[in-house]
C-alpha atoms as a PDB file:
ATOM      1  CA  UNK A   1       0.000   0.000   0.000  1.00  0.00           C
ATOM      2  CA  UNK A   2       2.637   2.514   0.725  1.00  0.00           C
ATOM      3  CA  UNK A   3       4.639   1.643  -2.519  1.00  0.00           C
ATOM      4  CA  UNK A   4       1.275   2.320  -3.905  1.00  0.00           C
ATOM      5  CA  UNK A   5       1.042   5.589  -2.455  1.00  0.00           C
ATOM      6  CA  UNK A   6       4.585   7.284  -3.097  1.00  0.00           C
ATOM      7  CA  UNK A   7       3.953   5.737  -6.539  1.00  0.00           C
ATOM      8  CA  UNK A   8       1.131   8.386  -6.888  1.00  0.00           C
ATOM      9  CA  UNK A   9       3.138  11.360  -5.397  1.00  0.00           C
ATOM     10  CA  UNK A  10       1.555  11.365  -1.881  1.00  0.00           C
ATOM     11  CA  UNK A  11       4.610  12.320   0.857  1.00  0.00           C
ATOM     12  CA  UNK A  12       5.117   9.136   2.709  1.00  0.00           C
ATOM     13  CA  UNK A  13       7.318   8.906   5.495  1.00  0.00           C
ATOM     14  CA  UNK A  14      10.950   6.789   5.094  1.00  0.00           C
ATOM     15  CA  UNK A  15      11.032   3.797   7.458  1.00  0.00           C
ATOM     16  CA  UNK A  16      12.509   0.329   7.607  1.00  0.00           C
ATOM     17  CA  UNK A  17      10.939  -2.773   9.087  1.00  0.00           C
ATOM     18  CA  UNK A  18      12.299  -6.546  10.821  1.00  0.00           C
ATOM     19  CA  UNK A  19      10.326  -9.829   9.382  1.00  0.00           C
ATOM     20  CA  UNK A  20       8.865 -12.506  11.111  1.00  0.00           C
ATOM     21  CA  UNK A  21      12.416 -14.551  10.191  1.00  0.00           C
ATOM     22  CA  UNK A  22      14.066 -12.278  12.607  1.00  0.00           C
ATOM     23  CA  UNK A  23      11.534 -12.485  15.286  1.00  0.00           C
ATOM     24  CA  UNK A  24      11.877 -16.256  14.876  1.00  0.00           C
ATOM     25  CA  UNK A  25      15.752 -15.962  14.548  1.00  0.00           C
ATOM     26  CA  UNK A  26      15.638 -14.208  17.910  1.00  0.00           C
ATOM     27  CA  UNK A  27      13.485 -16.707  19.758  1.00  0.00           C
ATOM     28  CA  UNK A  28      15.983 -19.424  18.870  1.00  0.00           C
ATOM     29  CA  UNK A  29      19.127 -17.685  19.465  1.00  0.00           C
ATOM     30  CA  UNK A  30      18.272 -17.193  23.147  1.00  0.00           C
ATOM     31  CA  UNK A  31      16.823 -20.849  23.350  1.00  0.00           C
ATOM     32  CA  UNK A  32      13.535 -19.703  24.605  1.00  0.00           C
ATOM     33  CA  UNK A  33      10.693 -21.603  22.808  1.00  0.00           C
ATOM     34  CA  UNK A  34      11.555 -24.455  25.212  1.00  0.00           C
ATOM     35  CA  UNK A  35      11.641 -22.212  28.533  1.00  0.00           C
ATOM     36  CA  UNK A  36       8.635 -20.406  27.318  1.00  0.00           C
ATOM     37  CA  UNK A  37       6.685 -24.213  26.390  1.00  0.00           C
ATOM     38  CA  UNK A  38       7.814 -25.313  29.752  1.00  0.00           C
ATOM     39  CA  UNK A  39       6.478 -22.431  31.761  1.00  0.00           C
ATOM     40  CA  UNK A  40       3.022 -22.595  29.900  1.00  0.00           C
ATOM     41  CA  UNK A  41       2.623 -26.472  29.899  1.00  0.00           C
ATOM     42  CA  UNK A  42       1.919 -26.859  33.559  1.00  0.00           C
ATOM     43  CA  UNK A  43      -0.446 -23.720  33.638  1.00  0.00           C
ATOM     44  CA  UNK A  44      -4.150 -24.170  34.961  1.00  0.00           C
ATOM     45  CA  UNK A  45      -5.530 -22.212  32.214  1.00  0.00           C
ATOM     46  CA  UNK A  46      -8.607 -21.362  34.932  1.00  0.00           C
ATOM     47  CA  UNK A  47      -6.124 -20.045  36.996  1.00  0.00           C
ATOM     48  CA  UNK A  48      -5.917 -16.157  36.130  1.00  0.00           C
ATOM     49  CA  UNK A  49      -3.335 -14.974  38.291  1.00  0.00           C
ATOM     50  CA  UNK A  50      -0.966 -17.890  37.291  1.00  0.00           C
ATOM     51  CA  UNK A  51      -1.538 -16.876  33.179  1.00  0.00           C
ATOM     52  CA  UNK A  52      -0.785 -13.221  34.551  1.00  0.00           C
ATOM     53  CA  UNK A  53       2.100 -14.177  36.114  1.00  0.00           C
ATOM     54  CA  UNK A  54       3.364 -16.584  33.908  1.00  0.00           C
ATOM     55  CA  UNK A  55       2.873 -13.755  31.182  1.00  0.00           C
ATOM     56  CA  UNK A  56       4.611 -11.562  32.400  1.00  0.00           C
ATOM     57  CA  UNK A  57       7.589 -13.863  33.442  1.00  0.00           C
ATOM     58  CA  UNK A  58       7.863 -14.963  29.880  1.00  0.00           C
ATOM     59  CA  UNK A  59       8.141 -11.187  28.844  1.00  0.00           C
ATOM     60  CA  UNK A  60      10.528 -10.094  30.972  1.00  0.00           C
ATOM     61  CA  UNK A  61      12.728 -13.267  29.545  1.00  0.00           C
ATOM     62  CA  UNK A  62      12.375 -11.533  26.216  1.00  0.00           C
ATOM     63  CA  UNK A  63      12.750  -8.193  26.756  1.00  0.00           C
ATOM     64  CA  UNK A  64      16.010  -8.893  29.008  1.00  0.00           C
ATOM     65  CA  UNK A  65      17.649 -11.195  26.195  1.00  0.00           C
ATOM     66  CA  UNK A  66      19.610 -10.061  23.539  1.00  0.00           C
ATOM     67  CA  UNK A  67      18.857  -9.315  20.563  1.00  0.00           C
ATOM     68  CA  UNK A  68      21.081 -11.080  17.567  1.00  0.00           C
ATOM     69  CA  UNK A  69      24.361  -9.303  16.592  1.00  0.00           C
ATOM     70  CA  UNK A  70      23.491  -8.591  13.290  1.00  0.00           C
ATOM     71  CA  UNK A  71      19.768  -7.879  13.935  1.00  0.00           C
ATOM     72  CA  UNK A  72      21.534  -5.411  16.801  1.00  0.00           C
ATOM     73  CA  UNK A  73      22.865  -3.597  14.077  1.00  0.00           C
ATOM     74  CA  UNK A  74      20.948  -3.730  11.224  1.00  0.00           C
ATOM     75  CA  UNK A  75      18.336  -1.746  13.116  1.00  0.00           C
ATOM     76  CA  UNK A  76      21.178   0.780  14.473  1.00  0.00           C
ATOM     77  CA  UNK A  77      22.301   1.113  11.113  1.00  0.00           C
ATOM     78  CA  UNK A  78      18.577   1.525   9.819  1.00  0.00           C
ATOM     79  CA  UNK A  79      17.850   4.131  12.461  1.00  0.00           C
ATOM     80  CA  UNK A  80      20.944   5.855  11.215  1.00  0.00           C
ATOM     81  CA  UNK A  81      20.313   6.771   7.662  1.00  0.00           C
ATOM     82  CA  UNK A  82      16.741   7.415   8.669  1.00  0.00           C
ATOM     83  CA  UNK A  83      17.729   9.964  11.005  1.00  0.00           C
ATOM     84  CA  UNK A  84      20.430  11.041   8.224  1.00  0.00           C
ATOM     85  CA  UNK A  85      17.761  11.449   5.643  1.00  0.00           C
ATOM     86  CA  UNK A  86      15.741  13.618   7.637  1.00  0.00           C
ATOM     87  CA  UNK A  87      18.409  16.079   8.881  1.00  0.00           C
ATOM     88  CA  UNK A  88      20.311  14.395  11.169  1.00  0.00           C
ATOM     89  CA  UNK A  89      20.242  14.048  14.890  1.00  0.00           C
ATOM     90  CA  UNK A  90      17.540  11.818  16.452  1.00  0.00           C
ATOM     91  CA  UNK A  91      14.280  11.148  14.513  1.00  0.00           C
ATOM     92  CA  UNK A  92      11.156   9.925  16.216  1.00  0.00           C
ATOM     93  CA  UNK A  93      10.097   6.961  15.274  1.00  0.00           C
ATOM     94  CA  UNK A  94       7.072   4.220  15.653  1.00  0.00           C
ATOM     95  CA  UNK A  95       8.045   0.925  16.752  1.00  0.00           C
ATOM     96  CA  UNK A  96       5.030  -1.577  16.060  1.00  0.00           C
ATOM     97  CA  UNK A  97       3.707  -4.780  15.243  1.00  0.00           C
ATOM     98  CA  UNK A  98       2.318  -5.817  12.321  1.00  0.00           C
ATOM     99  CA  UNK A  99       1.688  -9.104  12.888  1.00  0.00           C
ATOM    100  CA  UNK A 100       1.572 -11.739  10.028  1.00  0.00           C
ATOM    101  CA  UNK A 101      -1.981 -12.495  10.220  1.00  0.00           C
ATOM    102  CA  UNK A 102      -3.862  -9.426  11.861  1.00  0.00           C
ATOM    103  CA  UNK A 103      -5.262  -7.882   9.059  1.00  0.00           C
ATOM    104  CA  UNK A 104      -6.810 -11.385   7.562  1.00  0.00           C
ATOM    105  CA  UNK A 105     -10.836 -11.228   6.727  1.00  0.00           C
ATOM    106  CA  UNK A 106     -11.295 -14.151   9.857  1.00  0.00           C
ATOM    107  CA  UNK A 107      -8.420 -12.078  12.158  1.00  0.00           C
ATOM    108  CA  UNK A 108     -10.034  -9.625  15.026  1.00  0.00           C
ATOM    109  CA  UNK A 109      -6.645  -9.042  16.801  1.00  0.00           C
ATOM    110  CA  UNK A 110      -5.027  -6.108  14.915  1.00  0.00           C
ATOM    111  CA  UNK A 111      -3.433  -3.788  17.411  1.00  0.00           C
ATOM    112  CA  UNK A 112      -3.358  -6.145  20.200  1.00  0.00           C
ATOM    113  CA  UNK A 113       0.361  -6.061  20.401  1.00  0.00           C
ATOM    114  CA  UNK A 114       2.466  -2.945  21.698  1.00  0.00           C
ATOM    115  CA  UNK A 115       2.640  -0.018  20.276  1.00  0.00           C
ATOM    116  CA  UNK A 116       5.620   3.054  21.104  1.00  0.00           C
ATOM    117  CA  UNK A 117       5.187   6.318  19.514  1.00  0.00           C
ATOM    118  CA  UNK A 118       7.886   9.331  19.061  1.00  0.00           C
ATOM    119  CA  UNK A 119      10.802   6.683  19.773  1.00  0.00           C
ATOM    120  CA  UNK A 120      14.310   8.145  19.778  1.00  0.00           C
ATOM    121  CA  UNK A 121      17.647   7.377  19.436  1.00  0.00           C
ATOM    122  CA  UNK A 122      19.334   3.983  18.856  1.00  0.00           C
ATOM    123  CA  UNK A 123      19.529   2.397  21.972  1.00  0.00           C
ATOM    124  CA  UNK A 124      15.610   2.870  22.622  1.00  0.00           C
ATOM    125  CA  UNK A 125      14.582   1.799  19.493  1.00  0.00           C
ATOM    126  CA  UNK A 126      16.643  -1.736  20.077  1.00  0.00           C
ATOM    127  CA  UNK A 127      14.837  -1.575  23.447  1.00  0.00           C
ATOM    128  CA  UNK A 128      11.639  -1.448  22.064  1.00  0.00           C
ATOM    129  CA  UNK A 129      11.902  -3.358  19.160  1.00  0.00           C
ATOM    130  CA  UNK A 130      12.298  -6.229  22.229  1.00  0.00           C
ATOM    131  CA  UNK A 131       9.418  -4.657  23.897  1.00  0.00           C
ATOM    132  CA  UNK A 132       7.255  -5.134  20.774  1.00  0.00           C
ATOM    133  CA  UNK A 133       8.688  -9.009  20.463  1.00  0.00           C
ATOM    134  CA  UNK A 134       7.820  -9.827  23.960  1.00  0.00           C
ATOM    135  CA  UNK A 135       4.033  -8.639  23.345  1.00  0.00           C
ATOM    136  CA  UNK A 136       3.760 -11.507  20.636  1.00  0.00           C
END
């Protein structure tokens, strides 16, 4: 849609995005599929403090683990020449979802997962971008 746009001469804003291959990437290289299966598999699902807790265990786990060297930098570097193409210094940014599926015809979850608005500097948007990963 936005290709569509600029293709018609309306201003749309630079950006740069991760995939799903990197959210997946990152999952694995902090081996936490298992830890994050073993925590849920004993859960009483009827048991509402337990899923809260449990939930927010599991994000803390993400948002405290590193992100992958070259995902590390590929965002710096993005972040860079986006703040570079709009007159240096730091640029405000969104850092969002956009989840693979939330905007299907049989989906009702779009904008379920976090959101951060007017985002700057580097070292926040790294922060956030594992903010935004532990919401999935």
């Amino acid at each position: 849609m936005i290709g569509n746009l600029a293709g018609l001469g309306v201003s749309v804003p630079g950006g740069y995005a991760t995939t799903a291959e990197a959210f997946k990437d990152f999952i694995a290289h902090n081996d936490l599929s298992k830890r994050i299966f073993d925590k849920l598999a004993t859960l009483d699902v009827e048991d509402v403090n337990a899923l809260t807790a449990a939930g927010k265990e599991i994000r803390t786990w993400v948002i405290d683990a590193p992100l992958q060297p070259q995902l590390d930098q590929d965002i710096r570097t993005a972040y860079a020449q986006l703040s570079a193409d709009n007159g240096g210094g730091d640029v405000a940014v969104a850092v969002r979802s956009s989840a693979t599926a939330e905007d299907l015809p049989d989906a009702s979850f779009a904008g379920q997962q976090e959101t951060f608005l007017n985002v700057t500097g580097a070292d926040d948007v790294v922060h956030k971008v594992k903010e935004v990963f532990a919401s999935l």
